[in-house]
Protein backbone atom coordinates (compact mmCIF):
# COMPACT_ATOMS: atom_id res chain seq x y z
CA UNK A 1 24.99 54.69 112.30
CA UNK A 2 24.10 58.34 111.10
CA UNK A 3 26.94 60.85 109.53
CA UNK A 4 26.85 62.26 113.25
CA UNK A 5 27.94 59.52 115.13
CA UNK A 6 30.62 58.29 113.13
CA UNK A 7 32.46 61.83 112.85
CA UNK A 8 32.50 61.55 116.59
CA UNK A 9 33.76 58.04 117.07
CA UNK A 10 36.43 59.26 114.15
CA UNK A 11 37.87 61.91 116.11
CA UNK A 12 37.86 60.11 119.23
CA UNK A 13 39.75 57.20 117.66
CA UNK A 14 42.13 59.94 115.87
CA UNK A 15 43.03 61.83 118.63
CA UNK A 16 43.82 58.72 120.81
CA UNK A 17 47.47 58.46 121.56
CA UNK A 18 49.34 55.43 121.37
CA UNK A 19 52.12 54.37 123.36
CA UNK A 20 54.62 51.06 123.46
CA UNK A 21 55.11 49.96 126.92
CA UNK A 22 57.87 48.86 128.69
CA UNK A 23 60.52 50.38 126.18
CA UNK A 24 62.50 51.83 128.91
CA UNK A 25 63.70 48.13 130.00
CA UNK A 26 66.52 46.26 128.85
CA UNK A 27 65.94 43.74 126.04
CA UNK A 28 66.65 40.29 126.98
CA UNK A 29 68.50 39.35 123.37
CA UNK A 30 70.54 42.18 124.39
CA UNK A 31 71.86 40.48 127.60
CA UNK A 32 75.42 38.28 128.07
CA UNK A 33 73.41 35.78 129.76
CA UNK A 34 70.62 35.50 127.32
CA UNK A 35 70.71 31.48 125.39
CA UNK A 36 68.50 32.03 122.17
CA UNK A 37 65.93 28.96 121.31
CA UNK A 38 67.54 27.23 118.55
CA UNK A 39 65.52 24.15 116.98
CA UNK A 40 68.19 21.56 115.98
CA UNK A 41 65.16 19.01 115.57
CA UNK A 42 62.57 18.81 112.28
CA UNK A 43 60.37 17.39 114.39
CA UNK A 44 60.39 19.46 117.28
CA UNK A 45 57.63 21.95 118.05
CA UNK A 46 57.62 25.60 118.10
CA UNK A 47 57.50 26.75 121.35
CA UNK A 48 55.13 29.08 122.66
CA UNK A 49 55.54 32.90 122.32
CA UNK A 50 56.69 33.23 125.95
CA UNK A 51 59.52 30.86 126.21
CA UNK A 52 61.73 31.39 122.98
CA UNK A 53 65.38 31.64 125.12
CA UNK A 54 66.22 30.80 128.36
CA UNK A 55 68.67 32.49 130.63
CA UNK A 56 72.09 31.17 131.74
CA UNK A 57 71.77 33.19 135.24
CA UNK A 58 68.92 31.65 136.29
CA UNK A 59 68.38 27.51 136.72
CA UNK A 60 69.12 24.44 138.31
CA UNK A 61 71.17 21.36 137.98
CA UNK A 62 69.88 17.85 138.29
CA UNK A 63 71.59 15.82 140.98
CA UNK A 64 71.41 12.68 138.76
CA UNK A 65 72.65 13.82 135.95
CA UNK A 66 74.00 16.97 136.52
CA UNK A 67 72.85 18.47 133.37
CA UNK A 68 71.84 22.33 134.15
CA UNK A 69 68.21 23.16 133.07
CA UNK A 70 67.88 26.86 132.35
CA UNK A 71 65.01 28.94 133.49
CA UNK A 72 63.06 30.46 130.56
CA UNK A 73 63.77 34.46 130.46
CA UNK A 74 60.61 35.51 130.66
CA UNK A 75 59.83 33.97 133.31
CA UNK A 76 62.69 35.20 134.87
CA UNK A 77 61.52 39.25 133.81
CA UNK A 78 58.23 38.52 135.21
CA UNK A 79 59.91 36.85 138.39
CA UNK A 80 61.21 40.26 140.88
CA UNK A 81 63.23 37.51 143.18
CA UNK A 82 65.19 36.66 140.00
CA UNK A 83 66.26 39.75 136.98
CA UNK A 84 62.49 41.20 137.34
CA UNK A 85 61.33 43.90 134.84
CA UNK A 86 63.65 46.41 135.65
CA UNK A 87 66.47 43.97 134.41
CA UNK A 88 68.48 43.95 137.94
CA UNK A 89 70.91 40.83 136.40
CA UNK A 90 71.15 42.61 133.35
CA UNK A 91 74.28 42.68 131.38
CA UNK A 92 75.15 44.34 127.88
CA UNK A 93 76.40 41.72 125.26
CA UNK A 94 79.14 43.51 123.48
CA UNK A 95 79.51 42.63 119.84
CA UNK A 96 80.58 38.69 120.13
CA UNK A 97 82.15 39.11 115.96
CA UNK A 98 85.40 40.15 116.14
CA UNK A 99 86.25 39.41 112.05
CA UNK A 100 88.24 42.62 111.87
CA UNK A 101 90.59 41.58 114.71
CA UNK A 102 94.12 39.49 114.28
CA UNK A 103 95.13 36.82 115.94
CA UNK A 104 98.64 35.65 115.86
CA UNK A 105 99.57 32.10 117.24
């Protein structure tokens, strides 16, 4: 590649703008009804990128055991018949640490 060229493909690449998408939605650690992965198990694997927390809105209970199995909450952004990914279920979580308040029994 001559002098030339790459002074060309270096302005191109400088003048490129970059942009973060989808920073005008709600965060999902944000929300009341977000449940954060927790691993409680050593020998428990990761899971996968997409499905760290679940979401308490969204599930269903098994009839046997009635134990409620969470949906995972990004499948439930991705999902426009459930919160979607404008966030229509969304709720703020206000600050759950309330160290500074008194309680008197």
């Amino acid at each position: 590649m001559n002098k030339n060229n790459f002074s060309i493909l270096k302005f191109a690449f400088s003048t490129r703008k970059l942009f973060i998408r989808n920073k005008e939605f709600p965060v999902c650690s944000n929300c009341l009804y977000y449940i954060e992965h927790t691993n409680n198990y050593p020998y428990d694997s990761l899971p996968d990128n997409k499905k760290h927390g679940k979401c308490k809105k969204f599930g269903e209970v098994n009839i046997i055991t009635g134990v409620i199995e969470y949906d995972f909450a990004n499948d439930c952004r991705n999902n426009m018949n459930k919160c979607g990914k404008n966030a229509l279920e969304y709720t703020y979580k206000q600050n759950q640490n309330k160290s500074n308040d008194i309680i008197y029994l």
